[in-house]
PDB file of N, CA and C in Angstrom:
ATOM      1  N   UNK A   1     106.297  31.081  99.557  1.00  0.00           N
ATOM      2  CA  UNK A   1     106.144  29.745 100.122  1.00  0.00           C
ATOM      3  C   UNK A   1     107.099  28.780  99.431  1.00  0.00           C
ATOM      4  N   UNK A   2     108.450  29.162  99.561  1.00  0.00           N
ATOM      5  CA  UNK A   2     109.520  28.234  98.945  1.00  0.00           C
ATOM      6  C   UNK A   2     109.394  26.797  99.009  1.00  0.00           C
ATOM      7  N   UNK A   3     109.071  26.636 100.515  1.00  0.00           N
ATOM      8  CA  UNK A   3     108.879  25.163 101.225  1.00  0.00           C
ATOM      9  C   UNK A   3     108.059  24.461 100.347  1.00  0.00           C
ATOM     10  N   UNK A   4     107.271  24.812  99.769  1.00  0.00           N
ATOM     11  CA  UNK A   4     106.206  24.294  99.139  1.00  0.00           C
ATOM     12  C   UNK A   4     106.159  23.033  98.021  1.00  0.00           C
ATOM     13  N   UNK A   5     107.336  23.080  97.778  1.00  0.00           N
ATOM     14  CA  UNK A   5     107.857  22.414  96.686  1.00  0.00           C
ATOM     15  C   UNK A   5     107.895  22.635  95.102  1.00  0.00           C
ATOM     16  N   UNK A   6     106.656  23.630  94.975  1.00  0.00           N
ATOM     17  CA  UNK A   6     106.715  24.080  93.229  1.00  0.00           C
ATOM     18  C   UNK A   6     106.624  25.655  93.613  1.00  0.00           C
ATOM     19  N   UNK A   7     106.797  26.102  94.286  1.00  0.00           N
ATOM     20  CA  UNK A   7     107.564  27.081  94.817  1.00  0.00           C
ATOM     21  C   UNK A   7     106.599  28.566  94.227  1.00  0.00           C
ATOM     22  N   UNK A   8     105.434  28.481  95.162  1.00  0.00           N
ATOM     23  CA  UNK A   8     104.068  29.183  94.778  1.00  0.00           C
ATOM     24  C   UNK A   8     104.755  30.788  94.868  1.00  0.00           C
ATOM     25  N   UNK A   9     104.338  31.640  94.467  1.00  0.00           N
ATOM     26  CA  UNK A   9     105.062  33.116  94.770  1.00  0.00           C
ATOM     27  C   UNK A   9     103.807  34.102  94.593  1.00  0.00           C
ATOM     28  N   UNK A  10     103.256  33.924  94.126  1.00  0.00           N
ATOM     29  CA  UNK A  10     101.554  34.715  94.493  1.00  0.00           C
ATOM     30  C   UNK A  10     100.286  33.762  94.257  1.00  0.00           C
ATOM     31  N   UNK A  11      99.301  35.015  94.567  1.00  0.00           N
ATOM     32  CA  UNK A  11      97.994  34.406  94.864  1.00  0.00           C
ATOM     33  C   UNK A  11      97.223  35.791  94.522  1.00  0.00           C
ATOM     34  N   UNK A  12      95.960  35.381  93.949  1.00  0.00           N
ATOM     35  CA  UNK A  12      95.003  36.238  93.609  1.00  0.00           C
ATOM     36  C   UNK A  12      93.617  36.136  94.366  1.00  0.00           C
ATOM     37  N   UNK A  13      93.236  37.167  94.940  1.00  0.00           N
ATOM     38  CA  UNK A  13      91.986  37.297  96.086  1.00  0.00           C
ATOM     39  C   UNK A  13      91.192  37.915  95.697  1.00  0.00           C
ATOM     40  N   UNK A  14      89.979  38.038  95.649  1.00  0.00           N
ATOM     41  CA  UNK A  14      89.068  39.534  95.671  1.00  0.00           C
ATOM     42  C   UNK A  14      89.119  40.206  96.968  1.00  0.00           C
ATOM     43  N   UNK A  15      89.268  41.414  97.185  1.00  0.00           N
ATOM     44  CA  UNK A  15      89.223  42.111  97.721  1.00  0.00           C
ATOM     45  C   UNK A  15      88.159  42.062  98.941  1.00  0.00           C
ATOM     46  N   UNK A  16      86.894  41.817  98.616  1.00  0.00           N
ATOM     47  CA  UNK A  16      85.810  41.689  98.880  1.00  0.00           C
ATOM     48  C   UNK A  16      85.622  40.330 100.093  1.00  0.00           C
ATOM     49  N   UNK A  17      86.927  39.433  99.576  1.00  0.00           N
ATOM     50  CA  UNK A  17      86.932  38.121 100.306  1.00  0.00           C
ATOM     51  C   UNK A  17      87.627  38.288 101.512  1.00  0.00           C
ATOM     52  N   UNK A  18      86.714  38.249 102.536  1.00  0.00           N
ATOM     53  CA  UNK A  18      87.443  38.518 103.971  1.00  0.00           C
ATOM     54  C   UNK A  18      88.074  37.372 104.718  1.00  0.00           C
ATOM     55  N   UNK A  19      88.167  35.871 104.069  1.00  0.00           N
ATOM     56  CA  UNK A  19      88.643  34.506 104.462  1.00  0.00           C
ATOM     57  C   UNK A  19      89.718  34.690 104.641  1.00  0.00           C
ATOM     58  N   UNK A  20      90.165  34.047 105.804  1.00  0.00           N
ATOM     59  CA  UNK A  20      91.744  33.762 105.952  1.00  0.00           C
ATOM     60  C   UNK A  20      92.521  32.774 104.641  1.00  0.00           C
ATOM     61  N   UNK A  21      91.857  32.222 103.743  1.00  0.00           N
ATOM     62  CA  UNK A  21      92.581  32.084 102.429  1.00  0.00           C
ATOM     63  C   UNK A  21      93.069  33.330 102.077  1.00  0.00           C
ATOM     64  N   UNK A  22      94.563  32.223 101.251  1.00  0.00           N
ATOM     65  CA  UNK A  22      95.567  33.198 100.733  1.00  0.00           C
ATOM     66  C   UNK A  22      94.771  33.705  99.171  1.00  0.00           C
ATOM     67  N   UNK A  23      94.155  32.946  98.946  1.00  0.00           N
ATOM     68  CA  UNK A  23      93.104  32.846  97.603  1.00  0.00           C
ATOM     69  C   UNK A  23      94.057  32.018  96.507  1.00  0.00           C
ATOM     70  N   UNK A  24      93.438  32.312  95.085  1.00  0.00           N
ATOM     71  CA  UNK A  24      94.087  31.056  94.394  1.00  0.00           C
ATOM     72  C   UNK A  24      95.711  31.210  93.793  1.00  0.00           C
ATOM     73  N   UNK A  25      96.447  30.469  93.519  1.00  0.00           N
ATOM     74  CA  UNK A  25      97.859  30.543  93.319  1.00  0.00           C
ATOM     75  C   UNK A  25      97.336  31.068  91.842  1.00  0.00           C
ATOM     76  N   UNK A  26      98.004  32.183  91.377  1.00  0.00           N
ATOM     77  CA  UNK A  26      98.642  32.174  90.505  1.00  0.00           C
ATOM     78  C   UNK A  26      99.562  32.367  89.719  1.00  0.00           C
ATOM     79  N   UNK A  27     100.918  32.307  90.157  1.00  0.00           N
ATOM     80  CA  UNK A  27     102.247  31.824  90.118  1.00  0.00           C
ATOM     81  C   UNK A  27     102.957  31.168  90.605  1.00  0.00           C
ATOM     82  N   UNK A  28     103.874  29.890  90.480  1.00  0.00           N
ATOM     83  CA  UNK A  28     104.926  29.423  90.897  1.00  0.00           C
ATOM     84  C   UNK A  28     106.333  29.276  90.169  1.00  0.00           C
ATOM     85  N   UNK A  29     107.093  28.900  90.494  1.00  0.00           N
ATOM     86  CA  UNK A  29     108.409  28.408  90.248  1.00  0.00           C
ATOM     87  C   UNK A  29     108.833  27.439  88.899  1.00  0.00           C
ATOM     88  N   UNK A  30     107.480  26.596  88.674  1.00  0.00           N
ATOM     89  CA  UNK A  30     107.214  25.497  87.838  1.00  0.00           C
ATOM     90  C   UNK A  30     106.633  26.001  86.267  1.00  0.00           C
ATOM     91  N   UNK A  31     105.430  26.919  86.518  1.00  0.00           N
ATOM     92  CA  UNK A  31     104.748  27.306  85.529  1.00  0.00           C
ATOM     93  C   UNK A  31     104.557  29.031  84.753  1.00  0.00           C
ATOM     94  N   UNK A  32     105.227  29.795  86.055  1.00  0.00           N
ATOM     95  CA  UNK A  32     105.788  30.823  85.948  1.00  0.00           C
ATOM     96  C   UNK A  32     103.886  31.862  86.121  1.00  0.00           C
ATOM     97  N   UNK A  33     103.990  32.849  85.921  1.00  0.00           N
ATOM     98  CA  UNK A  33     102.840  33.836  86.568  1.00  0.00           C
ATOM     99  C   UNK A  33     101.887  33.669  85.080  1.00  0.00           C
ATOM    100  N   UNK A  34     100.503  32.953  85.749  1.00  0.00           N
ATOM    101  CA  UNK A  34      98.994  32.901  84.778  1.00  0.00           C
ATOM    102  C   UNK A  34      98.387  33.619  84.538  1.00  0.00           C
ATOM    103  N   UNK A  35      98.254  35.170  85.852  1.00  0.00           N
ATOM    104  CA  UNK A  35      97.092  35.797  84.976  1.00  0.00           C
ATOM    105  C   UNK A  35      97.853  37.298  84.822  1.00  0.00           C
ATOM    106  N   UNK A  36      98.832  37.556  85.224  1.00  0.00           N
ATOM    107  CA  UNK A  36      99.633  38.614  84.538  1.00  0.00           C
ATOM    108  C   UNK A  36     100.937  38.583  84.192  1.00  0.00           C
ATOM    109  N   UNK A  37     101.364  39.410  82.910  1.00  0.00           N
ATOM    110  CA  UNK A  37     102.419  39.433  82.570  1.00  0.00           C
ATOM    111  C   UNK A  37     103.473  40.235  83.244  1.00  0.00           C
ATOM    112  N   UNK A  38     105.007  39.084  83.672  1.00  0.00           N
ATOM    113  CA  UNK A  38     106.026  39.823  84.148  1.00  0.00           C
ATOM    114  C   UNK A  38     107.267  39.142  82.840  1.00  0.00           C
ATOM    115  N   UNK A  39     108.304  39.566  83.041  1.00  0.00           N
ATOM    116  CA  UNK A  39     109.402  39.302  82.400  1.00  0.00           C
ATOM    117  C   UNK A  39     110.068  37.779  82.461  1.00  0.00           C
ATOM    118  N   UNK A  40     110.543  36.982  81.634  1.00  0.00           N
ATOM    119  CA  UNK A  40     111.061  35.796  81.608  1.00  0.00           C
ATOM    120  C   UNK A  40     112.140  35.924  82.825  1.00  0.00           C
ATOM    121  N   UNK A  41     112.355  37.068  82.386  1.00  0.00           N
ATOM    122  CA  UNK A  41     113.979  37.002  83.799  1.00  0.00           C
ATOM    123  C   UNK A  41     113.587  37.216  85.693  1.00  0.00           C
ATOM    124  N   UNK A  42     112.604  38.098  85.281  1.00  0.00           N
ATOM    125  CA  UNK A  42     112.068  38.412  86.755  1.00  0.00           C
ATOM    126  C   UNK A  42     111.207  36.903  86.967  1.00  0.00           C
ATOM    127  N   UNK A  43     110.683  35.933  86.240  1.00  0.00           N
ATOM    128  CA  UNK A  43     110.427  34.829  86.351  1.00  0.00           C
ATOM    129  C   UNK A  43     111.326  34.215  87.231  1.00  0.00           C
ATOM    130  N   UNK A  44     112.691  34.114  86.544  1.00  0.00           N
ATOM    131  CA  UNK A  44     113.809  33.654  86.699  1.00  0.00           C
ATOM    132  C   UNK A  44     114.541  33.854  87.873  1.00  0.00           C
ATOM    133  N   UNK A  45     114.355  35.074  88.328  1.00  0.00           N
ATOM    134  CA  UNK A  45     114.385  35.799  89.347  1.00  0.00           C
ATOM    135  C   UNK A  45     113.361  34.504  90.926  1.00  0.00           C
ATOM    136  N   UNK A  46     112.335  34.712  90.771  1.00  0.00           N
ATOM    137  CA  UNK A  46     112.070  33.857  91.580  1.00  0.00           C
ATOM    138  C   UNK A  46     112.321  32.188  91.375  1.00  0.00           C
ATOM    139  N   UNK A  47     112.571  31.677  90.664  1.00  0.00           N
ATOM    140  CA  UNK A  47     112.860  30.329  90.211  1.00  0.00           C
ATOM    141  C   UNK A  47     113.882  30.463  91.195  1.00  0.00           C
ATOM    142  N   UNK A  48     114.931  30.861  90.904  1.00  0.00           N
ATOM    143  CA  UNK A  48     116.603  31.129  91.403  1.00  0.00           C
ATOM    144  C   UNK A  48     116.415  31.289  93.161  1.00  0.00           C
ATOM    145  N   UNK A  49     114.995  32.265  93.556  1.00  0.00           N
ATOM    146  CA  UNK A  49     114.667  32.204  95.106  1.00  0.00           C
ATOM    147  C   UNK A  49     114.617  30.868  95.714  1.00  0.00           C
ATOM    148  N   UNK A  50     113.600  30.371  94.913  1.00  0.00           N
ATOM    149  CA  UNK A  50     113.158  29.448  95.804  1.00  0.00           C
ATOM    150  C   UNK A  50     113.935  28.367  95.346  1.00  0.00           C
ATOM    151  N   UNK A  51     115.061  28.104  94.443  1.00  0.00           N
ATOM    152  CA  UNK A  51     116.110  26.920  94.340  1.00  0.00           C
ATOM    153  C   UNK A  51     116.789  27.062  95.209  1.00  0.00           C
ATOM    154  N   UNK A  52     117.167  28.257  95.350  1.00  0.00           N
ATOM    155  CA  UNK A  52     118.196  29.125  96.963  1.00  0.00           C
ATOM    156  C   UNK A  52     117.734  28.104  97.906  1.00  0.00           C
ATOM    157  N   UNK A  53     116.787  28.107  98.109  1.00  0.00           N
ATOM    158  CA  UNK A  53     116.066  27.951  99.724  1.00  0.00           C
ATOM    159  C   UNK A  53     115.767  25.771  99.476  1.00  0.00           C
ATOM    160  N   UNK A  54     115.655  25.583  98.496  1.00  0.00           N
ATOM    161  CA  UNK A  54     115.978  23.766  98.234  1.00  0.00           C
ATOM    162  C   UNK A  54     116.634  23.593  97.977  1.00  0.00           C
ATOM    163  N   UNK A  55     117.880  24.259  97.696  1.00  0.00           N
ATOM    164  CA  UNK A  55     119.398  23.357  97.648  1.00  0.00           C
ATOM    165  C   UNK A  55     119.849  23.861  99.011  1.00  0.00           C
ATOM    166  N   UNK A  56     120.055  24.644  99.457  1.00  0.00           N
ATOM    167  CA  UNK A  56     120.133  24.794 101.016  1.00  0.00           C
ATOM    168  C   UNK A  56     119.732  25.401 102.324  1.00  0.00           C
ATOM    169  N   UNK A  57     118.473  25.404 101.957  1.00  0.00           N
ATOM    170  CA  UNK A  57     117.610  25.803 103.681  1.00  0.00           C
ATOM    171  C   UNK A  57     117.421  24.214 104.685  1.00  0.00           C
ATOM    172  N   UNK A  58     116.895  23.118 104.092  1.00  0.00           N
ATOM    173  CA  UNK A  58     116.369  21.973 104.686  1.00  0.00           C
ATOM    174  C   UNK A  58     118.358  21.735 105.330  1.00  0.00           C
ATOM    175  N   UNK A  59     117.932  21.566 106.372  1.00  0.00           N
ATOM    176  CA  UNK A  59     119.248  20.588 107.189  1.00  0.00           C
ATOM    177  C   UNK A  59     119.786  21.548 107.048  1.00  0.00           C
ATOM    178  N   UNK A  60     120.369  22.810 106.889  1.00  0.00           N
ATOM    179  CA  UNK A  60     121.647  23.327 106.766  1.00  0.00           C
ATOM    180  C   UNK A  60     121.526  24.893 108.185  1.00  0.00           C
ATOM    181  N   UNK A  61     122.477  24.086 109.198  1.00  0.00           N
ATOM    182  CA  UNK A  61     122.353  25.334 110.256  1.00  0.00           C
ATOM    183  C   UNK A  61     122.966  26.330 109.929  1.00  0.00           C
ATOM    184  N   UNK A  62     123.698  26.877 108.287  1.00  0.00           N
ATOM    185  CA  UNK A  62     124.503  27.763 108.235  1.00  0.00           C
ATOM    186  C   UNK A  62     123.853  28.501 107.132  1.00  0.00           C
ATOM    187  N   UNK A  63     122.309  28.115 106.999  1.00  0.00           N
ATOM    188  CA  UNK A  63     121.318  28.860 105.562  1.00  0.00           C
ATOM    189  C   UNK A  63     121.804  30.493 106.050  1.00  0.00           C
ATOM    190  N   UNK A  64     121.863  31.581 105.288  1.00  0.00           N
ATOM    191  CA  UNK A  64     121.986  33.109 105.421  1.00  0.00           C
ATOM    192  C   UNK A  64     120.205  33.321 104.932  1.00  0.00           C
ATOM    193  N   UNK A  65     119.750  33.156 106.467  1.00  0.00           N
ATOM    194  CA  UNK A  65     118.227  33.255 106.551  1.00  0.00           C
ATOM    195  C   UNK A  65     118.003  34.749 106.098  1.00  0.00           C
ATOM    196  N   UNK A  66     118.497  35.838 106.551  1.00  0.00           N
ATOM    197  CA  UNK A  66     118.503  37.076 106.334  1.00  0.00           C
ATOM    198  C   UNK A  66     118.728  37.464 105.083  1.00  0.00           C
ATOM    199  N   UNK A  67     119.487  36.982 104.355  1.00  0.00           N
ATOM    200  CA  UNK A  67     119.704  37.423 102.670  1.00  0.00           C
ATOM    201  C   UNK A  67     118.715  37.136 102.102  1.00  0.00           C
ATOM    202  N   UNK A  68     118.359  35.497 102.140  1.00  0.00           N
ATOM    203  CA  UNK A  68     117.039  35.147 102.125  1.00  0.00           C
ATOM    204  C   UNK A  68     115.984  36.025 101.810  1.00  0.00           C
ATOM    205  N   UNK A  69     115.634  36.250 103.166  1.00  0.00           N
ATOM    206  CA  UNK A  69     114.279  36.718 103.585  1.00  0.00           C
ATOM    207  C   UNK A  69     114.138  38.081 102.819  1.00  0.00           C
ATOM    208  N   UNK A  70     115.586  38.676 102.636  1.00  0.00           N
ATOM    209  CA  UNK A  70     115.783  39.948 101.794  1.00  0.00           C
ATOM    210  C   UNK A  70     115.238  39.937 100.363  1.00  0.00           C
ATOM    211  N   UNK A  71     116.085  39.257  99.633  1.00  0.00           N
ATOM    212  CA  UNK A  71     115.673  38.951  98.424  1.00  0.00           C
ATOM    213  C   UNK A  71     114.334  38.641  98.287  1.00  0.00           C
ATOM    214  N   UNK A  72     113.920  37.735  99.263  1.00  0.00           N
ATOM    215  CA  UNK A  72     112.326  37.399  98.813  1.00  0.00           C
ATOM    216  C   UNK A  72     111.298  38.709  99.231  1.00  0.00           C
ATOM    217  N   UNK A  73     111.551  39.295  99.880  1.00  0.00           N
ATOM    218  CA  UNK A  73     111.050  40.894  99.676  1.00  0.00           C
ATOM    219  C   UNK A  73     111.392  41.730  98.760  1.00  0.00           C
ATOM    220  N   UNK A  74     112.343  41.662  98.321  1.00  0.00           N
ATOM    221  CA  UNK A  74     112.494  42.598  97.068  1.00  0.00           C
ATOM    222  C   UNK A  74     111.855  42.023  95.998  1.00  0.00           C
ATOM    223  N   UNK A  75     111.689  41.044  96.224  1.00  0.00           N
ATOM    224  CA  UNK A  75     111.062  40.133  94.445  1.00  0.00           C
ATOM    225  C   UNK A  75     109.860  40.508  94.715  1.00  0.00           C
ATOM    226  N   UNK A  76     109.234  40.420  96.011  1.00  0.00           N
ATOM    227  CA  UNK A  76     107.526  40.314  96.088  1.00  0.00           C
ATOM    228  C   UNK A  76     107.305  42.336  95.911  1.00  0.00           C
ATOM    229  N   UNK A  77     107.913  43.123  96.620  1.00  0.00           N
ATOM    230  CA  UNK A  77     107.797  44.384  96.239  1.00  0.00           C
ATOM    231  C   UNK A  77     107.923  44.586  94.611  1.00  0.00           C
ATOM    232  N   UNK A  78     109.008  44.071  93.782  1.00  0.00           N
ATOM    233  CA  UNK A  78     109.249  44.632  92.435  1.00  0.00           C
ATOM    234  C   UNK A  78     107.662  43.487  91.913  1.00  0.00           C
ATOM    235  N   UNK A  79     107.262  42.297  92.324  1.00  0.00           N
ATOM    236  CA  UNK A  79     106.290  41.933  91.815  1.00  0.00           C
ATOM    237  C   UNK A  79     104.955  43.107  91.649  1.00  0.00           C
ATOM    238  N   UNK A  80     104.442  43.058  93.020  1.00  0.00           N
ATOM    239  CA  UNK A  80     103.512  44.301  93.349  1.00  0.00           C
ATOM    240  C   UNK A  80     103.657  46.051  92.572  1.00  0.00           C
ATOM    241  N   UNK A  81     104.527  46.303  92.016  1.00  0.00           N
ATOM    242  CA  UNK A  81     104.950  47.000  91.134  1.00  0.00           C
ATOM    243  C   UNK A  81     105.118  46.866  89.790  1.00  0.00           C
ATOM    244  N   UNK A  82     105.276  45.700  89.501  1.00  0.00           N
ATOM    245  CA  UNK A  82     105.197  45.504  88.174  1.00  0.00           C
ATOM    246  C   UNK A  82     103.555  44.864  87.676  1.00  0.00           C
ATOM    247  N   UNK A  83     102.872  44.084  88.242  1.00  0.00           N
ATOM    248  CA  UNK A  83     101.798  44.210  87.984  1.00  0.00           C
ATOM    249  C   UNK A  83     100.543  44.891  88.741  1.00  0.00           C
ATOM    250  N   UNK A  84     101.047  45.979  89.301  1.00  0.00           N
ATOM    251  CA  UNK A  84      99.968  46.514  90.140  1.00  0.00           C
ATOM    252  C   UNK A  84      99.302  47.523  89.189  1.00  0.00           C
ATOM    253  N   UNK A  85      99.536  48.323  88.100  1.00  0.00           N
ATOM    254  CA  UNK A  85      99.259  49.007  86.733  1.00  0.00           C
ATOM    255  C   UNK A  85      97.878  47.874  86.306  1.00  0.00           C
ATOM    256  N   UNK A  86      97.588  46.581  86.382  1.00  0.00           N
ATOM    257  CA  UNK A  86      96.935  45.448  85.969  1.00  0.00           C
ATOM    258  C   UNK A  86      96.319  44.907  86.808  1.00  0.00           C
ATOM    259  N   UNK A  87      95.941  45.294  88.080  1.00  0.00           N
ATOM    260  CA  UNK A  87      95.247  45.066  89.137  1.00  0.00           C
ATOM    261  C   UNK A  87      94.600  45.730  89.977  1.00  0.00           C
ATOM    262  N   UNK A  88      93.458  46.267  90.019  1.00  0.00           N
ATOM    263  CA  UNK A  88      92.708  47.480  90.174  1.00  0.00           C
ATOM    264  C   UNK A  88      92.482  46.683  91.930  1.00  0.00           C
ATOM    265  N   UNK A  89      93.579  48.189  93.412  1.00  0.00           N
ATOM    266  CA  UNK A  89      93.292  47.390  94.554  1.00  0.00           C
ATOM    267  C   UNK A  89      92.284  47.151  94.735  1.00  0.00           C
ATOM    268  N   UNK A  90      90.761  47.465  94.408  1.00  0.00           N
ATOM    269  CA  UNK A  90      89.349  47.090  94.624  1.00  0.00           C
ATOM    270  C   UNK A  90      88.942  45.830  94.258  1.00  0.00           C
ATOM    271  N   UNK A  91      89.759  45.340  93.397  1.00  0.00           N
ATOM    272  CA  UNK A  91      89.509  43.990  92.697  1.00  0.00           C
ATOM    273  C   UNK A  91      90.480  43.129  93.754  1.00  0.00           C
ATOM    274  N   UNK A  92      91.588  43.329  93.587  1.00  0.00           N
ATOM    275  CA  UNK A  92      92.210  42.250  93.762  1.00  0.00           C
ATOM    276  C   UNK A  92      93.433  42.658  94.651  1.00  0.00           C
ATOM    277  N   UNK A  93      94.549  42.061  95.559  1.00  0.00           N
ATOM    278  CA  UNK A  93      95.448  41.978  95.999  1.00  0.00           C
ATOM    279  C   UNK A  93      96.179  40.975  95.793  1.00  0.00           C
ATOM    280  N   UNK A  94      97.668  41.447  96.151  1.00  0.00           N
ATOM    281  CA  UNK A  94      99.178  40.624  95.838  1.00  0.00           C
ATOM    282  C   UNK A  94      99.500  40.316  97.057  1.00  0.00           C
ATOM    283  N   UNK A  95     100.245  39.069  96.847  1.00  0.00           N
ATOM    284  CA  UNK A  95     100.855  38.859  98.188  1.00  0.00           C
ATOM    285  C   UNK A  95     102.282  38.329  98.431  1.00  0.00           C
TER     286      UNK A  95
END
């Protein structure tokens, strides 16, 4: 959710919770990931996404939406991999 402005990049759910909530943030762009540990750089890694997408997605008809959208799948896959060892799927899901 680049748009967002502090540039949220997961959310933590119970499993159990069948609500169309995304459940609660816990990571963004600003404060970096609260309830598990990833790397300063893979931090950095999404910081760098979602600056991508506010220095030039708004107004710009020539954004490379597709690189984009790329990268921000590879970050959310290597996320889900790097703390999925720390998240039992019965408990909880990534998003």
């Amino acid at each position: 959710m680049a748009d967002f402005g502090f540039g949220p990049y997961a959310w933590l759910k119970d499993a159990s919770d069948e609500s169309a909530s995304v459940g609660i943030n816990i990571a963004n762009s600003q404060t970096g990931m609260t309830e598990f540990y990833i790397s300063d750089s893979f931090q950095k890694g999404f910081a760098h996404w979602i600056g991508r997408f506010e220095r030039g997605a708004l107004g710009s008809p020539g954004f490379p939406w597709a690189s984009f959208h790329n990268e921000g799948l590879a970050l959310s896959r290597r996320l889900k991999e790097e703390i999925g060892e720390s998240c039992q799927r019965d408990q909880c899901e990534t998003v």
